[in-house]
Protein backbone atom coordinates (compact mmCIF):
# COMPACT_ATOMS: atom_id res chain seq x y z
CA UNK A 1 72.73 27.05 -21.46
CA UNK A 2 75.69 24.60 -22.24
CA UNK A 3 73.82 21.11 -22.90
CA UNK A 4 77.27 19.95 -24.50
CA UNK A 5 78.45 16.32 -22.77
CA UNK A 6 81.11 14.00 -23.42
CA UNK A 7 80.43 10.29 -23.30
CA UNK A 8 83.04 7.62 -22.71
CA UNK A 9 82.85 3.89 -23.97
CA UNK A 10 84.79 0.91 -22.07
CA UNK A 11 85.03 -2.75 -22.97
CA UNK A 12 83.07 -4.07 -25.78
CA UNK A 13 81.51 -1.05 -26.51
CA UNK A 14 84.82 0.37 -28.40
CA UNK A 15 84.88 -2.50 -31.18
CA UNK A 16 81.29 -2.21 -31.16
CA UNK A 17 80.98 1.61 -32.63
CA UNK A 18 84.37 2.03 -33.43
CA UNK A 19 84.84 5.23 -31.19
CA UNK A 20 85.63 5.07 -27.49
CA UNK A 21 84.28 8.89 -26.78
CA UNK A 22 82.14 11.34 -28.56
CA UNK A 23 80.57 14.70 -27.94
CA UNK A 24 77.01 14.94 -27.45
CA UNK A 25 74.76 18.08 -27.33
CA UNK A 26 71.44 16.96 -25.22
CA UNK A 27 68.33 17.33 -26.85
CA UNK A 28 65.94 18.92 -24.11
CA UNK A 29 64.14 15.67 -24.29
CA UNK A 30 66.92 14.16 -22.35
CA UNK A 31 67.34 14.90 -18.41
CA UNK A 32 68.59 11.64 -17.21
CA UNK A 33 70.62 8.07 -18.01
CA UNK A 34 67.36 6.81 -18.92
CA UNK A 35 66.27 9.40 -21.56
CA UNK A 36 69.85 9.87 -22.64
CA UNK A 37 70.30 6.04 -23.61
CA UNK A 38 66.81 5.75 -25.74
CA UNK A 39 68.12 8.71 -27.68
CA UNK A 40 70.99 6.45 -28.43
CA UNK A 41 69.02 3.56 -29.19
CA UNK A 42 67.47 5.67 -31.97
CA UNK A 43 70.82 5.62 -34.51
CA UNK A 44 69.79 2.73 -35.68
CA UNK A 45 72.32 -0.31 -35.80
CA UNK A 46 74.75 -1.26 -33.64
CA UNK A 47 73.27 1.29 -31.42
CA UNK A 48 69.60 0.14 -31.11
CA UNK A 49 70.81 -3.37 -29.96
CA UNK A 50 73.47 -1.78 -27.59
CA UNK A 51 71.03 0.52 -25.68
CA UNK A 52 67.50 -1.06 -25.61
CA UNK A 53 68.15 -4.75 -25.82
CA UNK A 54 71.15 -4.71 -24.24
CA UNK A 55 70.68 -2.09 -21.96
CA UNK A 56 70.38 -3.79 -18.19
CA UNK A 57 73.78 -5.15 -19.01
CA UNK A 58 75.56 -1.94 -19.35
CA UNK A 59 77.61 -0.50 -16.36
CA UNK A 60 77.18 3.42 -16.11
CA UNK A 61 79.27 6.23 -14.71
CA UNK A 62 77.86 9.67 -14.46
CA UNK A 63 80.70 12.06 -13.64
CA UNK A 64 83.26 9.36 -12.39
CA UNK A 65 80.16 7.63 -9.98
CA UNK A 66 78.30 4.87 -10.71
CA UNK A 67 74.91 5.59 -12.22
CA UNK A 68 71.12 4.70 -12.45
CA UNK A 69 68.62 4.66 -15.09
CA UNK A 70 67.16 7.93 -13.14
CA UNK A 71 70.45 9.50 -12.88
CA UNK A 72 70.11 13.18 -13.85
CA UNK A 73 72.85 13.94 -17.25
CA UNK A 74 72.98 18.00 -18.10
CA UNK A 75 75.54 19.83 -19.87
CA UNK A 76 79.33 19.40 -18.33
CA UNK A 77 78.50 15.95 -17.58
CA UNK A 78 81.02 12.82 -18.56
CA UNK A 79 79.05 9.63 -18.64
CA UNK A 80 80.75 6.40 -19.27
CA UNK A 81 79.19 3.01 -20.65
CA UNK A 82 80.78 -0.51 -19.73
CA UNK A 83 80.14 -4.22 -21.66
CA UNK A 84 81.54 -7.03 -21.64
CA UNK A 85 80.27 -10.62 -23.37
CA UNK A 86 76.92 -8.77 -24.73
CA UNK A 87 76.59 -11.61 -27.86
């Protein structure tokens, strides 16, 4: 089962973790934007900030569409995060 996915970062988010994509293989813990960003939020800093405190700021893409919190992520996917002005 291919839980391999490729997330894109946009805006702020690029000077923020100095990458603007990475490859991620999915825990099984994470079925969904929701899940997906909390597992994020767990590297520690800049990260933590980015996705928990941060998080209802961020525009989402799952495959090229614009995504919810509930929005299901499995392997294939391409999710994209958007910030701008977070300070």
């Amino acid at each position: 089962m291919n839980r391999q996915i490729k997330i894109y970062f946009f805006g702020h988010l690029v000077d923020m973790l100095y990458r603007d994509n990475e490859v991620l293989f999915l825990p099984l813990s994470v079925n969904d934007v929701q899940t997906l960003m909390a597992h994020l939020a767990k590297r520690g800093e800049p990260w933590t900030p980015l996705f928990d405190k941060h998080a209802a700021r961020l525009k989402i893409t799952v495959n090229k569409q614009f995504a919810e919190l509930d929005t299901p992520v499995k392997g294939g996917d391409e999710v994209g995060f958007v910030a701008f002005n977070l300070s």
